[in-house]
Protein backbone atom coordinates (compact mmCIF):
# COMPACT_ATOMS: atom_id res chain seq x y z
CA UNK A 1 25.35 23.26 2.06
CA UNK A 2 24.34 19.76 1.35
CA UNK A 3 24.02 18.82 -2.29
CA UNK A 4 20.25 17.61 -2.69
CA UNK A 5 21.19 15.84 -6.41
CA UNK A 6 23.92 13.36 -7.90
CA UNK A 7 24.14 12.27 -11.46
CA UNK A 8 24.20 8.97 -11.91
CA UNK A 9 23.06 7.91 -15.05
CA UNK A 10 24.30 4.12 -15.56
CA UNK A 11 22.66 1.19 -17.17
CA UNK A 12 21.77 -2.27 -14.57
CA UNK A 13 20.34 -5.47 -14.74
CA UNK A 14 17.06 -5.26 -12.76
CA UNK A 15 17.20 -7.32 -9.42
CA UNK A 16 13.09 -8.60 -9.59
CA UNK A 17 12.51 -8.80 -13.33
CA UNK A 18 16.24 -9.51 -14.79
CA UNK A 19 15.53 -6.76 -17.58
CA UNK A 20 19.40 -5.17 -18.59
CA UNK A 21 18.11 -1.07 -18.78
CA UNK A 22 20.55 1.03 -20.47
CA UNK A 23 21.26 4.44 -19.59
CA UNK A 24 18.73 7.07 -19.60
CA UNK A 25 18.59 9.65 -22.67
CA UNK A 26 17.12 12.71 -20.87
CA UNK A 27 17.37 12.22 -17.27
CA UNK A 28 19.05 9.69 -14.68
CA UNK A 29 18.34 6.18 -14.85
CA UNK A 30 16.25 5.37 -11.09
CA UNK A 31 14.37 2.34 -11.57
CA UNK A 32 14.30 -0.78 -14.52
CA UNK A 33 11.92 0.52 -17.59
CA UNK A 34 10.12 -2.91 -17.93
CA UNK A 35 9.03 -4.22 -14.33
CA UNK A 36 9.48 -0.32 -12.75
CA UNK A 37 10.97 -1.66 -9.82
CA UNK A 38 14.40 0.68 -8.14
CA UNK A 39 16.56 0.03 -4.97
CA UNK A 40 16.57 2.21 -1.92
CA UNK A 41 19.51 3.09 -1.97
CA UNK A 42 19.18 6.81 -2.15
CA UNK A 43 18.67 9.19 0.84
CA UNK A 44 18.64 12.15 -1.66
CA UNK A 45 18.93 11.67 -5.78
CA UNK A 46 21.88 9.89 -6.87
CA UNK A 47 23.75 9.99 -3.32
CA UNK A 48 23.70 6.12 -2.38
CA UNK A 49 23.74 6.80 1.22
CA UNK A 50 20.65 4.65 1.86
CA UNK A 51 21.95 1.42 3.65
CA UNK A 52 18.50 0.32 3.72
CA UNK A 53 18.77 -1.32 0.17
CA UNK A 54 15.21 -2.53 0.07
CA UNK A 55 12.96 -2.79 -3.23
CA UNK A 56 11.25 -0.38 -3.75
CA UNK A 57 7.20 -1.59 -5.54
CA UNK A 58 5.63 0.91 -7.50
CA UNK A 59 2.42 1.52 -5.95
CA UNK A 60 0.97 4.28 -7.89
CA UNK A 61 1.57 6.53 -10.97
CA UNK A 62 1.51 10.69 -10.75
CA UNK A 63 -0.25 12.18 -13.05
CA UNK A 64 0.60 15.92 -14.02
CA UNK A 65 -1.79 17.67 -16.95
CA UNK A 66 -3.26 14.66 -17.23
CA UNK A 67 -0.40 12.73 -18.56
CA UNK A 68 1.87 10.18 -16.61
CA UNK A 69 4.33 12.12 -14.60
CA UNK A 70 5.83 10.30 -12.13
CA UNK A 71 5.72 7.00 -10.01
CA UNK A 72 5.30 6.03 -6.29
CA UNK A 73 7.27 3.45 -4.73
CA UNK A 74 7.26 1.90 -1.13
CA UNK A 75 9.80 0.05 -0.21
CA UNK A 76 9.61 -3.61 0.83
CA UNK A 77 11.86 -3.80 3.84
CA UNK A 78 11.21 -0.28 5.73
CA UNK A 79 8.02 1.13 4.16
CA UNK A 80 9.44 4.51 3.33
CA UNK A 81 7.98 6.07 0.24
CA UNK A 82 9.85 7.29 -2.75
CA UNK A 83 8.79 9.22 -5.75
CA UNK A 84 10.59 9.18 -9.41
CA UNK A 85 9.86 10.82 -12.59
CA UNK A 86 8.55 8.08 -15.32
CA UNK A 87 11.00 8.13 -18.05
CA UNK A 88 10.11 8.27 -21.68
CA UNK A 89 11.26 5.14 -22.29
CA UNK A 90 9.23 3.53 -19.04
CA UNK A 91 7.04 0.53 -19.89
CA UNK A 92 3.37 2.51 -20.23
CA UNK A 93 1.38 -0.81 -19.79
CA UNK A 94 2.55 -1.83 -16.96
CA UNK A 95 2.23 2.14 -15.78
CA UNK A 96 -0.96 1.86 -16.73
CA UNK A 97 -1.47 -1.40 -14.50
CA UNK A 98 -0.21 0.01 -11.63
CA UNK A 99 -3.20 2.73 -11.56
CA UNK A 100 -2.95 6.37 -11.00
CA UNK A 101 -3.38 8.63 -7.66
């Protein structure tokens, strides 16, 4: 059986907006807080078995109850779509820029 989650939980300096993200407090760190940009480099969470390395844009933002839940990304070099929990710490205006689904 295949394990379908890694932890990973490290802080990086964002590739497209330069911003240095720390660690996440409740949850693994996916994608930089201020821009909301990530890397494919993920074929399941955490795994970095993606070779494709592309960026992946956030496109649009989940909504779950209402609130902010979660954001869609496509990435730039092979168009597959990716989805990601927004973390508390996530830059809301720029959420909010982005537009919901």
């Amino acid at each position: 059986m295949q394990k379908r989650f890694t932890v990973i939980n490290e802080g990086f300096e964002c590739l497209v907006c330069g911003h240095k993200n720390p660690p996440a407090e409740k949850t693994c760190r996916n994608h930089c807080r201020e821009c909301l940009h990530s890397l494919h480099v993920d074929k399941n969470p955490g795994d970095r078995a993606e070779s494709c390395g592309g960026i992946l844009k956030p496109v649009k933002i989940g909504l779950e109850r209402g609130e902010m839940a979660h954001i869609e990304f496509v990435c730039q070099r092979c168009g597959k779509r990716r989805k990601n929990k927004l973390a508390d710490d996530d830059n809301r205006q720029k959420a909010l820029e982005i537009g919901t689904l």
